[in-house]
C-alpha atoms as a PDB file:
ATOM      1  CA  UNK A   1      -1.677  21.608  -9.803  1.00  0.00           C
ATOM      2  CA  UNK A   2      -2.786  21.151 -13.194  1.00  0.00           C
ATOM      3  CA  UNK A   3      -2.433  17.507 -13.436  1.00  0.00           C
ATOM      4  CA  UNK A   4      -4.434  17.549 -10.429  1.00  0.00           C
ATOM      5  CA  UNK A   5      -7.260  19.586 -11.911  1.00  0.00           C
ATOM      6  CA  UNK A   6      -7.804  17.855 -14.902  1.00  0.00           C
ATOM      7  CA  UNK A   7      -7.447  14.302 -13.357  1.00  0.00           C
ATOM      8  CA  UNK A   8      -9.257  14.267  -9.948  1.00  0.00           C
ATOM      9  CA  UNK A   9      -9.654  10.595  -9.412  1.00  0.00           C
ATOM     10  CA  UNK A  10      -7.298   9.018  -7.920  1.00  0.00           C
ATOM     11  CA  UNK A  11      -5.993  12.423  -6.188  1.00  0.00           C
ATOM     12  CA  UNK A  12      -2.285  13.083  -8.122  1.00  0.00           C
ATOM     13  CA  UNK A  13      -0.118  12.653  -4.555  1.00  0.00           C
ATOM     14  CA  UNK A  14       3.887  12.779  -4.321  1.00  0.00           C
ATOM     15  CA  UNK A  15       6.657  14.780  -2.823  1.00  0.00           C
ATOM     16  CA  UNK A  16       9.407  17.045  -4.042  1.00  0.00           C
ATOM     17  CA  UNK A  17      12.809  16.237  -3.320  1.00  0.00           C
ATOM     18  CA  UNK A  18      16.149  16.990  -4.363  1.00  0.00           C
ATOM     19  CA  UNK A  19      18.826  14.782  -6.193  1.00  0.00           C
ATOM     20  CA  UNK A  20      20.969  15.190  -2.932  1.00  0.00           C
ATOM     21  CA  UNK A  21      17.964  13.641  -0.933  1.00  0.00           C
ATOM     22  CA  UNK A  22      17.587  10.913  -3.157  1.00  0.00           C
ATOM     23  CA  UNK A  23      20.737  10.093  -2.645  1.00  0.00           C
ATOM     24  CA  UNK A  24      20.871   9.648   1.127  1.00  0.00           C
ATOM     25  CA  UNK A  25      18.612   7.427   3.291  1.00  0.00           C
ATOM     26  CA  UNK A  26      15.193   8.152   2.975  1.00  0.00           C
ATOM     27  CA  UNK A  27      14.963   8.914   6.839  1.00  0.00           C
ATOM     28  CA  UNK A  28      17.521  11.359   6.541  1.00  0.00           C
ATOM     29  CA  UNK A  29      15.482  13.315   4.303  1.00  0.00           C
ATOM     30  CA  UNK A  30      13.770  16.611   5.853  1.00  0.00           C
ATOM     31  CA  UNK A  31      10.411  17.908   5.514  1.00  0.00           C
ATOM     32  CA  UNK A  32       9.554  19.053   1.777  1.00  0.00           C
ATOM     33  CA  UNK A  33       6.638  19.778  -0.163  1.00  0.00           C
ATOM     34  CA  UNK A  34       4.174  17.283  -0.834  1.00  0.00           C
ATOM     35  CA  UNK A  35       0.367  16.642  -2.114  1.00  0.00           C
ATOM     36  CA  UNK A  36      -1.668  14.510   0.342  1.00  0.00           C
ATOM     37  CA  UNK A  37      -4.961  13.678  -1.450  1.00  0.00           C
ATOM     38  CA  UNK A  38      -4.700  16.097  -3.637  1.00  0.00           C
ATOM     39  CA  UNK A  39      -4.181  19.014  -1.290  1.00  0.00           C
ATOM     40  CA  UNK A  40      -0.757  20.993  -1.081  1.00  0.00           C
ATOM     41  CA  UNK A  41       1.562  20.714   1.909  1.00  0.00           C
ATOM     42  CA  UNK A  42       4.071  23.273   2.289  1.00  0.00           C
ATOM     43  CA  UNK A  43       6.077  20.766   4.898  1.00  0.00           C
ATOM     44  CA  UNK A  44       5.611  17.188   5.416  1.00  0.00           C
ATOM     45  CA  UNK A  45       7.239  13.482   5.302  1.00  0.00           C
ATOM     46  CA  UNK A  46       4.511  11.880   3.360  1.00  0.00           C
ATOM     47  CA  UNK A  47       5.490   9.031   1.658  1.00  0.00           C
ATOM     48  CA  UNK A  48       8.818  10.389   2.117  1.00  0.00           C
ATOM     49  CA  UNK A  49      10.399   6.405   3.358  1.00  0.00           C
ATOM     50  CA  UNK A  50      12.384   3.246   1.858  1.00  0.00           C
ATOM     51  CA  UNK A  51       9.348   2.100  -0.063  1.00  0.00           C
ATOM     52  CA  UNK A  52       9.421   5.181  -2.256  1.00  0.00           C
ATOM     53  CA  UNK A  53      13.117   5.129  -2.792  1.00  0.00           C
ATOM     54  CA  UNK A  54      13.150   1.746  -3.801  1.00  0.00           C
ATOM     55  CA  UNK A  55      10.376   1.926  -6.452  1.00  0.00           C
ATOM     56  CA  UNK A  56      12.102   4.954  -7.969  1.00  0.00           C
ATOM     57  CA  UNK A  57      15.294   3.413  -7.759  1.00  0.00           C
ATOM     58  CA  UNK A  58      13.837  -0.158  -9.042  1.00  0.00           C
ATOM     59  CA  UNK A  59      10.610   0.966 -10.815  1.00  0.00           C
ATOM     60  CA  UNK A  60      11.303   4.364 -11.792  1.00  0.00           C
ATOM     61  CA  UNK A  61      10.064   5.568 -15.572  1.00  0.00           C
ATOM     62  CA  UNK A  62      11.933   8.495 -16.664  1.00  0.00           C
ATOM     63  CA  UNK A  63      10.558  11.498 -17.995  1.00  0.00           C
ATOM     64  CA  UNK A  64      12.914  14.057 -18.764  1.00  0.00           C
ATOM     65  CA  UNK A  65      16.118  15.010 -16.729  1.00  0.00           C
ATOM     66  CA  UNK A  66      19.086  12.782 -16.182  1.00  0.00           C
ATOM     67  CA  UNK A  67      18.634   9.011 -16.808  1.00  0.00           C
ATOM     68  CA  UNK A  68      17.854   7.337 -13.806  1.00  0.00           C
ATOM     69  CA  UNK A  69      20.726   4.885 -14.171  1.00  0.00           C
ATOM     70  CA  UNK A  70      23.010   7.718 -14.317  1.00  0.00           C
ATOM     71  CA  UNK A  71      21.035   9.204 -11.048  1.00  0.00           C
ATOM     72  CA  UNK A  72      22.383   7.593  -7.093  1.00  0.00           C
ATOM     73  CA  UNK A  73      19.603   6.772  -5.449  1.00  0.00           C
ATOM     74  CA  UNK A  74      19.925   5.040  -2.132  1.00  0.00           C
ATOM     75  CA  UNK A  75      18.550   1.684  -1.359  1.00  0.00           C
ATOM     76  CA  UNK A  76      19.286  -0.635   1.348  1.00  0.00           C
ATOM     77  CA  UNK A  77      17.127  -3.770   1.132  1.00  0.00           C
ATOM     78  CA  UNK A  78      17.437  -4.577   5.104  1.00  0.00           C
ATOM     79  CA  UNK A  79      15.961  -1.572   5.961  1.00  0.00           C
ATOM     80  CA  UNK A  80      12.904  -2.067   3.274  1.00  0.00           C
ATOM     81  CA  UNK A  81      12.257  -5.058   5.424  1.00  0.00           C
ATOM     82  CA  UNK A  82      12.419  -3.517   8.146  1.00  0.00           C
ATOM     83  CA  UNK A  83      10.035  -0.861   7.374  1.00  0.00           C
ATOM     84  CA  UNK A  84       7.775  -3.139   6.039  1.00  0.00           C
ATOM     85  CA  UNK A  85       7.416  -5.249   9.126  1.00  0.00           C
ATOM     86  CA  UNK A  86       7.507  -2.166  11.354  1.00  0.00           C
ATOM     87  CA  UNK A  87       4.361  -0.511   9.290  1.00  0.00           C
ATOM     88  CA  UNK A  88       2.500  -3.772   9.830  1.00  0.00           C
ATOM     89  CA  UNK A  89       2.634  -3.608  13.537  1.00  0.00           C
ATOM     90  CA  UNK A  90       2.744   0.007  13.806  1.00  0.00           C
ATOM     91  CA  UNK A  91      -0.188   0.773  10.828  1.00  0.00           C
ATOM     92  CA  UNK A  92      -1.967  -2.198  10.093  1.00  0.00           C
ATOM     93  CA  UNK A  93      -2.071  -4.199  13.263  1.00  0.00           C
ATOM     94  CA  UNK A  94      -3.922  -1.419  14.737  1.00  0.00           C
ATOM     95  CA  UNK A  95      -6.078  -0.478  11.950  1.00  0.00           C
ATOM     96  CA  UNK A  96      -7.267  -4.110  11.863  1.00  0.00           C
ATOM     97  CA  UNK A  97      -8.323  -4.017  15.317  1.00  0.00           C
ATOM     98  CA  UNK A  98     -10.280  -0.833  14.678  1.00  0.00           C
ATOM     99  CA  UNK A  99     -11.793  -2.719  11.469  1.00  0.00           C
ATOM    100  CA  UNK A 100     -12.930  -5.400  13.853  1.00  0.00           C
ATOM    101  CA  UNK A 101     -14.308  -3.200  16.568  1.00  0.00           C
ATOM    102  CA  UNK A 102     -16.472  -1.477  14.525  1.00  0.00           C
ATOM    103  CA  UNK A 103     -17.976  -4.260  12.177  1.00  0.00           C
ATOM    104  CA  UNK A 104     -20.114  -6.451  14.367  1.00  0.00           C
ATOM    105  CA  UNK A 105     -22.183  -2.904  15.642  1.00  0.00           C
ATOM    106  CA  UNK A 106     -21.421  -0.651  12.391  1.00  0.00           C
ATOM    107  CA  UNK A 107     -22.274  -2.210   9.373  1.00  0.00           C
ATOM    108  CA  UNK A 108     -24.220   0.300   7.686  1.00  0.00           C
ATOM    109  CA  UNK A 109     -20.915   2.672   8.060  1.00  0.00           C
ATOM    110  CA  UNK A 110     -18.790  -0.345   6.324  1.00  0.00           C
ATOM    111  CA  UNK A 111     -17.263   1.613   3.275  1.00  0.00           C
ATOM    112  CA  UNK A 112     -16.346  -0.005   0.118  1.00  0.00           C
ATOM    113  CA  UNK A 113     -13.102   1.122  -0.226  1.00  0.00           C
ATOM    114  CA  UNK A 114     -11.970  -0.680   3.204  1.00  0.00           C
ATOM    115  CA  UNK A 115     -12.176  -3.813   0.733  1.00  0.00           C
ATOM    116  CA  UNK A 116      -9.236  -3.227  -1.518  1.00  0.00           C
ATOM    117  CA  UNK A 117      -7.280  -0.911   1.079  1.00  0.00           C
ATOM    118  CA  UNK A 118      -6.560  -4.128   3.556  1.00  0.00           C
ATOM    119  CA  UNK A 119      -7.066  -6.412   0.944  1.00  0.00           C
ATOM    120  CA  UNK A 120      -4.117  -5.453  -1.169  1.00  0.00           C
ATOM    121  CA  UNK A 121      -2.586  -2.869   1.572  1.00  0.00           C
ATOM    122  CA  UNK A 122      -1.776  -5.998   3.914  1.00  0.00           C
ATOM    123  CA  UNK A 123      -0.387  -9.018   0.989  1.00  0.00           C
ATOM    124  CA  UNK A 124       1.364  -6.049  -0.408  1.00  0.00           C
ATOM    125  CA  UNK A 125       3.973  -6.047   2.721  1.00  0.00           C
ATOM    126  CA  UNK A 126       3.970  -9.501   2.868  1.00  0.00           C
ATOM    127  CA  UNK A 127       5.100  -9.769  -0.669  1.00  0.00           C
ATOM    128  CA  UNK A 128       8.187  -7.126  -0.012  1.00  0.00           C
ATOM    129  CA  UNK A 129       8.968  -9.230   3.411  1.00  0.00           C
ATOM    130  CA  UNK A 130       8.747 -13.040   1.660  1.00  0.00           C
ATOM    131  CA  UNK A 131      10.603 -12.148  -1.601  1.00  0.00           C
ATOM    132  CA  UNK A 132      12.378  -8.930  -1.117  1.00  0.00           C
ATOM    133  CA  UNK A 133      10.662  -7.335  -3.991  1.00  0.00           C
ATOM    134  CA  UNK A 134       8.162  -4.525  -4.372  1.00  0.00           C
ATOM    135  CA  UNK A 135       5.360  -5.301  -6.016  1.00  0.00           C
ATOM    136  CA  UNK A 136       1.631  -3.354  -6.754  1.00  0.00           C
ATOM    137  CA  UNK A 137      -1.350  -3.466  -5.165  1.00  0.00           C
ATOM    138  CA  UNK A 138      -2.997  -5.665  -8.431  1.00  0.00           C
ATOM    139  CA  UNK A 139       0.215  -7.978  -8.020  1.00  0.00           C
ATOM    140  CA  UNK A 140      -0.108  -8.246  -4.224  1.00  0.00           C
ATOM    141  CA  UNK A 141      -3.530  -9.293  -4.821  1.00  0.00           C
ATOM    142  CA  UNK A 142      -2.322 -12.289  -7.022  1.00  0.00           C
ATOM    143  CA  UNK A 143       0.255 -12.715  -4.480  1.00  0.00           C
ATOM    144  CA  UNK A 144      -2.647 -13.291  -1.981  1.00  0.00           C
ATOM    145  CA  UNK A 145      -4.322 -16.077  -3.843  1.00  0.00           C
ATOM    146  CA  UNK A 146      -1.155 -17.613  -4.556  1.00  0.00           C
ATOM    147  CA  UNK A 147       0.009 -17.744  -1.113  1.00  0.00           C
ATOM    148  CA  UNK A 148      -3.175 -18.258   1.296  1.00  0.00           C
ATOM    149  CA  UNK A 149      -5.326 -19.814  -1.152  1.00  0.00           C
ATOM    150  CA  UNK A 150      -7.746 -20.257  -3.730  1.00  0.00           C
ATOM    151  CA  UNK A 151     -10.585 -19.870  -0.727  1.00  0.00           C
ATOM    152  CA  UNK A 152      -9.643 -16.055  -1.156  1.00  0.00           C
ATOM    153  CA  UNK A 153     -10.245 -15.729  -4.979  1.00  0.00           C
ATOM    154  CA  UNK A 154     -13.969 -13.930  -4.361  1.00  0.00           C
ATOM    155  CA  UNK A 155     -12.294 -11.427  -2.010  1.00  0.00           C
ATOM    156  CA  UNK A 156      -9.262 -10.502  -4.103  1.00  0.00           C
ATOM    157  CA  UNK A 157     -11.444 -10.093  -7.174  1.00  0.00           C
ATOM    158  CA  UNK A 158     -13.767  -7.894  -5.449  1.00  0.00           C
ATOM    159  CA  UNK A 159     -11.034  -5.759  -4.436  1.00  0.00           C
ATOM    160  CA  UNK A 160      -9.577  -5.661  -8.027  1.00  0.00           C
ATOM    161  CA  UNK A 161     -13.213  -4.752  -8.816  1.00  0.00           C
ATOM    162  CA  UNK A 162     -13.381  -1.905  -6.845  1.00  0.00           C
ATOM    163  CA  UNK A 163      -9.642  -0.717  -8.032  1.00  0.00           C
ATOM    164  CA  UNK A 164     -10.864  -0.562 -11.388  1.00  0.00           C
ATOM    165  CA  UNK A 165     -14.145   0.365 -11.610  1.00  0.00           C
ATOM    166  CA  UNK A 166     -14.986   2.325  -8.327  1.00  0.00           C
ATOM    167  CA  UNK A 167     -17.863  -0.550  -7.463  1.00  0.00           C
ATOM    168  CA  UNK A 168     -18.276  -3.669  -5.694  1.00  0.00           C
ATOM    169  CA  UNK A 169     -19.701  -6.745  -8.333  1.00  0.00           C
ATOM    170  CA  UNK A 170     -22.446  -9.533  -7.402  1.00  0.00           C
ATOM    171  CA  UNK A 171     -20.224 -11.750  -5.742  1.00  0.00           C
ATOM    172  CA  UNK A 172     -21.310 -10.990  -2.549  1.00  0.00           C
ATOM    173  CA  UNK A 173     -24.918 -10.210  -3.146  1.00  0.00           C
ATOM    174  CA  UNK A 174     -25.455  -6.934  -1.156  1.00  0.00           C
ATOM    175  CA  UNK A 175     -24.123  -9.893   2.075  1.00  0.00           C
ATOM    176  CA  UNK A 176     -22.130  -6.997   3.364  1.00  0.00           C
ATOM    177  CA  UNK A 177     -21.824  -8.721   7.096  1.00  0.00           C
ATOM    178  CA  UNK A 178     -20.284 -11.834   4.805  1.00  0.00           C
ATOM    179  CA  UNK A 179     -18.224  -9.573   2.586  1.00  0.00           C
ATOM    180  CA  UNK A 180     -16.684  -7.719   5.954  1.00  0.00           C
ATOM    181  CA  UNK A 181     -15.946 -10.957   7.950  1.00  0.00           C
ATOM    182  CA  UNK A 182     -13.860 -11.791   5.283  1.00  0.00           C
ATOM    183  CA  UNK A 183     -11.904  -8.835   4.907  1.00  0.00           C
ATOM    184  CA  UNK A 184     -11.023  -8.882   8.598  1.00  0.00           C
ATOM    185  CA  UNK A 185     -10.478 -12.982   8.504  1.00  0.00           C
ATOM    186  CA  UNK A 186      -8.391 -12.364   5.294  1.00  0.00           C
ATOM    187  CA  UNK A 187      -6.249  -9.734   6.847  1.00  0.00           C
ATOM    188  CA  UNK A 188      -5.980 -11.214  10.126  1.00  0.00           C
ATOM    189  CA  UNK A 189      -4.230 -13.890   7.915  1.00  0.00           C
ATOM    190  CA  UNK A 190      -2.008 -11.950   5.457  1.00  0.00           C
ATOM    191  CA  UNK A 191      -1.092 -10.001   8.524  1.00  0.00           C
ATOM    192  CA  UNK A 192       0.218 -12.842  10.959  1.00  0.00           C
ATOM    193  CA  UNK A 193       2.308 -14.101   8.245  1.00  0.00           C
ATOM    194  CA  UNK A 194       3.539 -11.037   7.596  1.00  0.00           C
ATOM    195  CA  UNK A 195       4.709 -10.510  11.061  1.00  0.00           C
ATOM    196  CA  UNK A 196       6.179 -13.859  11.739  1.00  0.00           C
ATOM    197  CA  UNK A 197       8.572 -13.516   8.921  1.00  0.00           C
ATOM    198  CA  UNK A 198      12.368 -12.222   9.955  1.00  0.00           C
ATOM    199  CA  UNK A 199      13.162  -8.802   8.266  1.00  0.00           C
ATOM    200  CA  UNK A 200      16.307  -9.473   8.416  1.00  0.00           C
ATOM    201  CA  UNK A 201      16.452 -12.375   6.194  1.00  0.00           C
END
């Protein structure tokens, strides 16, 4: 709680979970403890999933405790893809068609943060499902221009922006009906490709 108190932005989120869960599949984890922006859950299964087991298990920086070589952590690489693939038809497909329902008549509601959230949410699974490999939501963005082009640069960099400074630049000057036709045109993109690759490759 006091890591969450002194920094407030972004909200200090995770789960609690015990060296026996870590070493079992993810979905055979129960409920535990977790912080959901910023607020305490007694029970839940937030980001309790393969994603997070594979970036402690790849990514992990230890802190104190046991080394986390010396730790077994599960990981199963087929079902990372899977669960990749499955959250973009299951979460993203269907939050992209709510993104494009609401721009032509709801501009004025169009948030900033939508920008980076699809722009780096969406690359981010097609990363994991064309290489295998986690990456971030900066390196998906890279990822993005490398794979769909440079036609995307102004997009991705306005995401970054936002990332890392809370605001939007010039790029777009105030064109907000511009800025979120290309989000949805972007992610409509990212996403297809994402879904026409085989998870179990």
């Amino acid at each position: 709680m006091r890591v969450g108190e002194t920094f407030t932005r972004p909200p200090f989120d995770g789960f609690y979970v015990t060296w026996a869960d870590l070493a079992r599949p993810s979905y055979d984890c129960p409920d535990v403890a977790c912080i959901l922006a910023g607020d305490w859950r007694d029970e839940g299964h937030f980001d309790v999933c393969p994603v997070s087991w594979h970036e402690l298990a790849w990514h992990g920086v230890h802190v104190r405790g046991p080394r986390l070589e010396d730790v077994e952590i599960w990981t199963d690489r087929q079902a990372l893809m899977a669960y990749s693939h499955r959250n973009l038809a299951e979460y993203w497909a269907p939050s992209l068609e709510q993104l494009k329902a609401a721009v032509p008549d709801r501009l004025d509601e169009f948030e900033p943060w939508i920008v980076p959230w699809f722009v780096t949410g969406v690359p981010r699974l097609h990363h994991v499902l064309a290489t295998g490999r986690l990456t971030s939501k900066d390196g998906a963005a890279h990822h993005a221009v490398a794979v769909f082009g440079e036609r995307w640069r102004p997009l991705v960099a306005e995401a970054l922006a936002y990332r890392a400074t809370g605001e939007l630049t010039a790029a777009y000057d105030g064109d907000t009906a511009r800025l979120a036709a290309d989000v949805v045109e972007f992610s409509s993109l990212a996403l297809d490709a994402g879904l026409a690759l085989d998870p179990r490759t």
